[in-house]
C-alpha atoms as a PDB file:
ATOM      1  CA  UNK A   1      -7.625   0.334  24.284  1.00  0.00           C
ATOM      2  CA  UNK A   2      -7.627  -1.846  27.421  1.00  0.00           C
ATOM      3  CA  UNK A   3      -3.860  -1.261  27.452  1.00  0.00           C
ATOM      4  CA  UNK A   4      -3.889   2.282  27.651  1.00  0.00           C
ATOM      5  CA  UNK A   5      -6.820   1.800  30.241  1.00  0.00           C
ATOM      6  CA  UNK A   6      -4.622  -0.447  31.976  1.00  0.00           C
ATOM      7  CA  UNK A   7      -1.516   1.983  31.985  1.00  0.00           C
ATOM      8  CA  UNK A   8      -3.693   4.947  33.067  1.00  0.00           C
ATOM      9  CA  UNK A   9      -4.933   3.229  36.136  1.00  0.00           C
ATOM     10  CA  UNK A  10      -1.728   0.989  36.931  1.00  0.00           C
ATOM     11  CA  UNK A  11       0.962   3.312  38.384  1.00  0.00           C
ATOM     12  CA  UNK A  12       4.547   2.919  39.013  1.00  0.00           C
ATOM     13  CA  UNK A  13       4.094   5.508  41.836  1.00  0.00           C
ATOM     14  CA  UNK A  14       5.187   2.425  44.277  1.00  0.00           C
ATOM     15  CA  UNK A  15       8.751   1.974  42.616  1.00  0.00           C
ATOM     16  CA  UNK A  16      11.784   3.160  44.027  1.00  0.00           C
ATOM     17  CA  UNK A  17      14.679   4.294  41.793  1.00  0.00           C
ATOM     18  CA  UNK A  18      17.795   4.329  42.974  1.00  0.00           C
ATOM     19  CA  UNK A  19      20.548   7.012  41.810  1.00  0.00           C
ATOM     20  CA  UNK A  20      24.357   5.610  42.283  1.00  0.00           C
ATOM     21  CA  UNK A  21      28.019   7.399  40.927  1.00  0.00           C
ATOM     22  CA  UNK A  22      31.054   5.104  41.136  1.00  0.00           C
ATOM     23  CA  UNK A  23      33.958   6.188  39.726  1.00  0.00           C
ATOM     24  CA  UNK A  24      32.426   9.469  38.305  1.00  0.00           C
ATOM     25  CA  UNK A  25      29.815   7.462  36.632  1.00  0.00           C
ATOM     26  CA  UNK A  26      25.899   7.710  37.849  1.00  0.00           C
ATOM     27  CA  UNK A  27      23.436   4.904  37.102  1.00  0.00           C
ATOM     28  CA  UNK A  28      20.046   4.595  38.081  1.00  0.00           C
ATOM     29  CA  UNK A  29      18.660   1.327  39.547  1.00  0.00           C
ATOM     30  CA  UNK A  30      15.626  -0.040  41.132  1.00  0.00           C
ATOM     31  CA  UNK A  31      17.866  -1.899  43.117  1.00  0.00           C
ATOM     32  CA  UNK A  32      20.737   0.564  45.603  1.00  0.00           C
ATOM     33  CA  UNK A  33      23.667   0.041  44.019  1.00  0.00           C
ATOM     34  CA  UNK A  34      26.882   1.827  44.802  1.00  0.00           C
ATOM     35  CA  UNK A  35      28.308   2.577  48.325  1.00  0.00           C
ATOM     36  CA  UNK A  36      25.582   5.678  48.813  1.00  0.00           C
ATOM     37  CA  UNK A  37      22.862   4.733  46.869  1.00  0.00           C
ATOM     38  CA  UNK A  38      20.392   7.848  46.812  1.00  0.00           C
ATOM     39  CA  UNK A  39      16.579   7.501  46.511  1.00  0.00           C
ATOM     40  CA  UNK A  40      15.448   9.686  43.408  1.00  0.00           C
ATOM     41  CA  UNK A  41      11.840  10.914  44.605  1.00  0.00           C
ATOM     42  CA  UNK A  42      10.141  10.809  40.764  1.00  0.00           C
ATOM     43  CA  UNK A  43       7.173  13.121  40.398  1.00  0.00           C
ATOM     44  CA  UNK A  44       4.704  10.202  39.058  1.00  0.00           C
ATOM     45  CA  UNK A  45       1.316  12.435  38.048  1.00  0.00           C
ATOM     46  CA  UNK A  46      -1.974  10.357  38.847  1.00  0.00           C
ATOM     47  CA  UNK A  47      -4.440  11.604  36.399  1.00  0.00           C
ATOM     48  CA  UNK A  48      -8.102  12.365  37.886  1.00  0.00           C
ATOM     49  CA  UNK A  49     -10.860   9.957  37.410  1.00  0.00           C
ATOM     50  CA  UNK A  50     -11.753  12.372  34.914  1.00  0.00           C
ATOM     51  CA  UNK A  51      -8.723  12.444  33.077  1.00  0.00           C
ATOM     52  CA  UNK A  52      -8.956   8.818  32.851  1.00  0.00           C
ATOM     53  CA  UNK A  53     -12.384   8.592  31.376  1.00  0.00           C
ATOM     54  CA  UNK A  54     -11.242  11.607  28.857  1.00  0.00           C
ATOM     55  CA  UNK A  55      -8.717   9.631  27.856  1.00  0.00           C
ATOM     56  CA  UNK A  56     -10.960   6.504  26.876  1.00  0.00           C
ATOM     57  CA  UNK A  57     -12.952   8.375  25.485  1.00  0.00           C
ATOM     58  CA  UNK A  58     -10.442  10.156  22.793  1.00  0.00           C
ATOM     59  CA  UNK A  59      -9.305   6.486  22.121  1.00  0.00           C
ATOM     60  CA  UNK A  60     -12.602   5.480  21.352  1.00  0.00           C
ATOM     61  CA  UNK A  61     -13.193   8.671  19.157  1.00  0.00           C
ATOM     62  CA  UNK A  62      -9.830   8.043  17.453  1.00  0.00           C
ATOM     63  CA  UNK A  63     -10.510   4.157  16.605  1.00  0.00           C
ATOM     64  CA  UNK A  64     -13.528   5.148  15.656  1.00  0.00           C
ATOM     65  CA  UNK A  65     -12.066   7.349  12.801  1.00  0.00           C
ATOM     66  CA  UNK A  66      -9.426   4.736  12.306  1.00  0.00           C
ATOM     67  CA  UNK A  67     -12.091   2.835  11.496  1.00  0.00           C
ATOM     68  CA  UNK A  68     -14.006   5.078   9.308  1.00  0.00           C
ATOM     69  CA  UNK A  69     -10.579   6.108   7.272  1.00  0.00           C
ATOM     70  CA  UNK A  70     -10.036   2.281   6.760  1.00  0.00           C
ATOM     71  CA  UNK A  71     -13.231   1.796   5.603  1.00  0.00           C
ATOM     72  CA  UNK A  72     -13.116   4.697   3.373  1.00  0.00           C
ATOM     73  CA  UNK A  73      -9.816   3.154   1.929  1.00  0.00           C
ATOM     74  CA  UNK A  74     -11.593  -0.175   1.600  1.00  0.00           C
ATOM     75  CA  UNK A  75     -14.295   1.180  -0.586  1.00  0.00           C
ATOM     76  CA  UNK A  76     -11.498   3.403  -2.685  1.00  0.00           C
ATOM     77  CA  UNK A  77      -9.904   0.343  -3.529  1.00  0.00           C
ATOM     78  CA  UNK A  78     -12.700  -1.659  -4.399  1.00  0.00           C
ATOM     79  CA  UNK A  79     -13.845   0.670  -6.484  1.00  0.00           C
ATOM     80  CA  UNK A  80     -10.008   1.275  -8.182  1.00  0.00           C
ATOM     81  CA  UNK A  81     -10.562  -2.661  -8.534  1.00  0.00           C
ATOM     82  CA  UNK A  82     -14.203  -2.658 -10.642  1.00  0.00           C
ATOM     83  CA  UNK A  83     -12.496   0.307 -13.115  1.00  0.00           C
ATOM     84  CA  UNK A  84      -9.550  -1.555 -13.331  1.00  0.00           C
ATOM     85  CA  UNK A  85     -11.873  -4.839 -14.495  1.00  0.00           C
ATOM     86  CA  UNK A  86     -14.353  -2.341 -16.531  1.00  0.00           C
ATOM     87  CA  UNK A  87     -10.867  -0.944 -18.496  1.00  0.00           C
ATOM     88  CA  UNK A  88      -9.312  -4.493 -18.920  1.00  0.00           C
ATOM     89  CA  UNK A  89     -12.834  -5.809 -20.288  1.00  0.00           C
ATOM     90  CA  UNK A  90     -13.153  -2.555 -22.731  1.00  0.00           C
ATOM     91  CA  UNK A  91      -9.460  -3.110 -23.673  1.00  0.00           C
ATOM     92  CA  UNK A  92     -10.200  -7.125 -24.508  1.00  0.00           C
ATOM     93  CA  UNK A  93     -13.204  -6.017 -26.597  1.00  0.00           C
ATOM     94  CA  UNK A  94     -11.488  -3.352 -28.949  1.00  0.00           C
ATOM     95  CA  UNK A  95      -9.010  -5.722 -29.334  1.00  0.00           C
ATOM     96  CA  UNK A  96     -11.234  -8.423 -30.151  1.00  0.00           C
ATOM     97  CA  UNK A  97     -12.916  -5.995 -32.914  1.00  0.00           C
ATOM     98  CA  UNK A  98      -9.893  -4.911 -34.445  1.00  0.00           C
ATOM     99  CA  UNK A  99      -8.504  -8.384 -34.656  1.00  0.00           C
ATOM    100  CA  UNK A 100     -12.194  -9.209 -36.121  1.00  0.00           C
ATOM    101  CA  UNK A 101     -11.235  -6.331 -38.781  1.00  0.00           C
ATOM    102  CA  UNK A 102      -8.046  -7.902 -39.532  1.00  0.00           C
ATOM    103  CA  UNK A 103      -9.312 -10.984 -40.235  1.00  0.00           C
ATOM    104  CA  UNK A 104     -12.183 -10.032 -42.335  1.00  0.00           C
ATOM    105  CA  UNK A 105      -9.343  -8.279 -44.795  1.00  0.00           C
ATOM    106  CA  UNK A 106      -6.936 -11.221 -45.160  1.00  0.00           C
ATOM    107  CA  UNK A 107     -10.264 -13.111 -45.940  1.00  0.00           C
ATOM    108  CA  UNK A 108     -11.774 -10.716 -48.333  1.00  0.00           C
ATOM    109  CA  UNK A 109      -7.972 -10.435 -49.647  1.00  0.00           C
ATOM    110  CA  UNK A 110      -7.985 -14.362 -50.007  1.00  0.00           C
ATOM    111  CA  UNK A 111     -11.497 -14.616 -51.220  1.00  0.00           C
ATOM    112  CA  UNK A 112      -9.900 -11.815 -54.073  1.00  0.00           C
ATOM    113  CA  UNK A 113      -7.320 -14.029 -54.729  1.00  0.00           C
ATOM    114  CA  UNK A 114      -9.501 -17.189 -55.563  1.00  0.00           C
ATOM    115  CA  UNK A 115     -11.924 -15.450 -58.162  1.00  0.00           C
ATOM    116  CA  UNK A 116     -11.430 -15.156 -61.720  1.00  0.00           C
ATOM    117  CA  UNK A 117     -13.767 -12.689 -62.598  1.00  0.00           C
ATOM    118  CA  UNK A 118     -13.475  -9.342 -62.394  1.00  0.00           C
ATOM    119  CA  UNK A 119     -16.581  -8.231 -60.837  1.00  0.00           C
ATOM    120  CA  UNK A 120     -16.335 -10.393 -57.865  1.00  0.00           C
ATOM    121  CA  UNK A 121     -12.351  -9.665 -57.633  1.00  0.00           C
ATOM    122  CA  UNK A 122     -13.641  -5.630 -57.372  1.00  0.00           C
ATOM    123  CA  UNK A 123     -16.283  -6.703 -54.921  1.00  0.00           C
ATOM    124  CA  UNK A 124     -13.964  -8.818 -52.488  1.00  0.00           C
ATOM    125  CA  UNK A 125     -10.961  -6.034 -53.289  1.00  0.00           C
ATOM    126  CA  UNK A 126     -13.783  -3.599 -51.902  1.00  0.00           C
ATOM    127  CA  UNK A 127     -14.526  -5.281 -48.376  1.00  0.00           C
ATOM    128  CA  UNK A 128     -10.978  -5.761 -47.748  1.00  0.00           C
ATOM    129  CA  UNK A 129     -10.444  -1.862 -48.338  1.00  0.00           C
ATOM    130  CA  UNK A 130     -13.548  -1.757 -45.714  1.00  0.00           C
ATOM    131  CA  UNK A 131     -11.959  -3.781 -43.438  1.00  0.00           C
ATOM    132  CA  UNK A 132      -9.306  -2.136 -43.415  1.00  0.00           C
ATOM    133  CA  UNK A 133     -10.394   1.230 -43.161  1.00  0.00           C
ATOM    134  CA  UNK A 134     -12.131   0.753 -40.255  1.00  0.00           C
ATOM    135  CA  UNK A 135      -9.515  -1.066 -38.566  1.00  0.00           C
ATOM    136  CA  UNK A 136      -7.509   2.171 -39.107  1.00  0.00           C
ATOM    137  CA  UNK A 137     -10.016   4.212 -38.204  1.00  0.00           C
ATOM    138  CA  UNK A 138     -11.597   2.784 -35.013  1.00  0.00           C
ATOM    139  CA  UNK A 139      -8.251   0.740 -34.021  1.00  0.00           C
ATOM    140  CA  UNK A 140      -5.503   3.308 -34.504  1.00  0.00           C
ATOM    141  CA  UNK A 141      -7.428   6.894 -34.328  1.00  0.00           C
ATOM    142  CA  UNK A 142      -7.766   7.607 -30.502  1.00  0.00           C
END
């Protein structure tokens, strides 16, 4: 902001530009150049005091709603961050069940597998088919 501050009060009004042909070609200088150098009178507009503290003032308006978009960004992304972390941490705890419900039917399947009576082969047959069935149903129904 000081620069354009700076530029608005700082003119080049002082300068003197100098316009040269040789050999068909024209160049401008701020030195003469040339055999006939010509002095090119630029029309340098000095803005009013006015102007000049309208101008500041739009570039304090606009980094003021620089500031406010960035901010605004800011909080989007913060925001984008915390559902990001809630999704991951819902993600890790399904998964976490389901492999729970996994396990529980290669044990029940195992626990099957060491009994000799019937009755507690139906009963461990039954929690595996438990297991299972919810894994199915809360792990692969979506």
């Amino acid at each position: 902001m000081w620069i354009l501050s700076l530029a608005l009060v700082v003119s080049p009004a002082w300068a003197e530009v100098f316009k040269c042909t040789s050999g068909g070609v024209t160049t401008y200088s701020e030195i003469p150049c040339g055999d006939k150098p010509k002095i090119v009178d630029l029309k340098v507009h000095q803005p009013s005091r006015r102007d000049q503290l309208d101008a500041q003032q739009r570039a304090l308006s606009d980094s003021r709603g620089v500031a406010a978009v960035d901010a605004q960004r800011d909080r989007l992304e913060i925001e984008r961050r915390i559902e990001r972390s809630q999704r991951a941490s819902a993600e890790a705890a399904h998964n976490s069940k389901c492999a729970g419900y996994q396990r529980g039917a290669r044990n029940a399947a195992a626990e099957r597998d060491g009994y000799y009576t019937p009755a507690f082969k139906s009963q461990a047959e039954q929690r595996r088919k438990e297991y299972e069935d919810a894994h199915f149903s809360e792990c692969y129904a979506k």
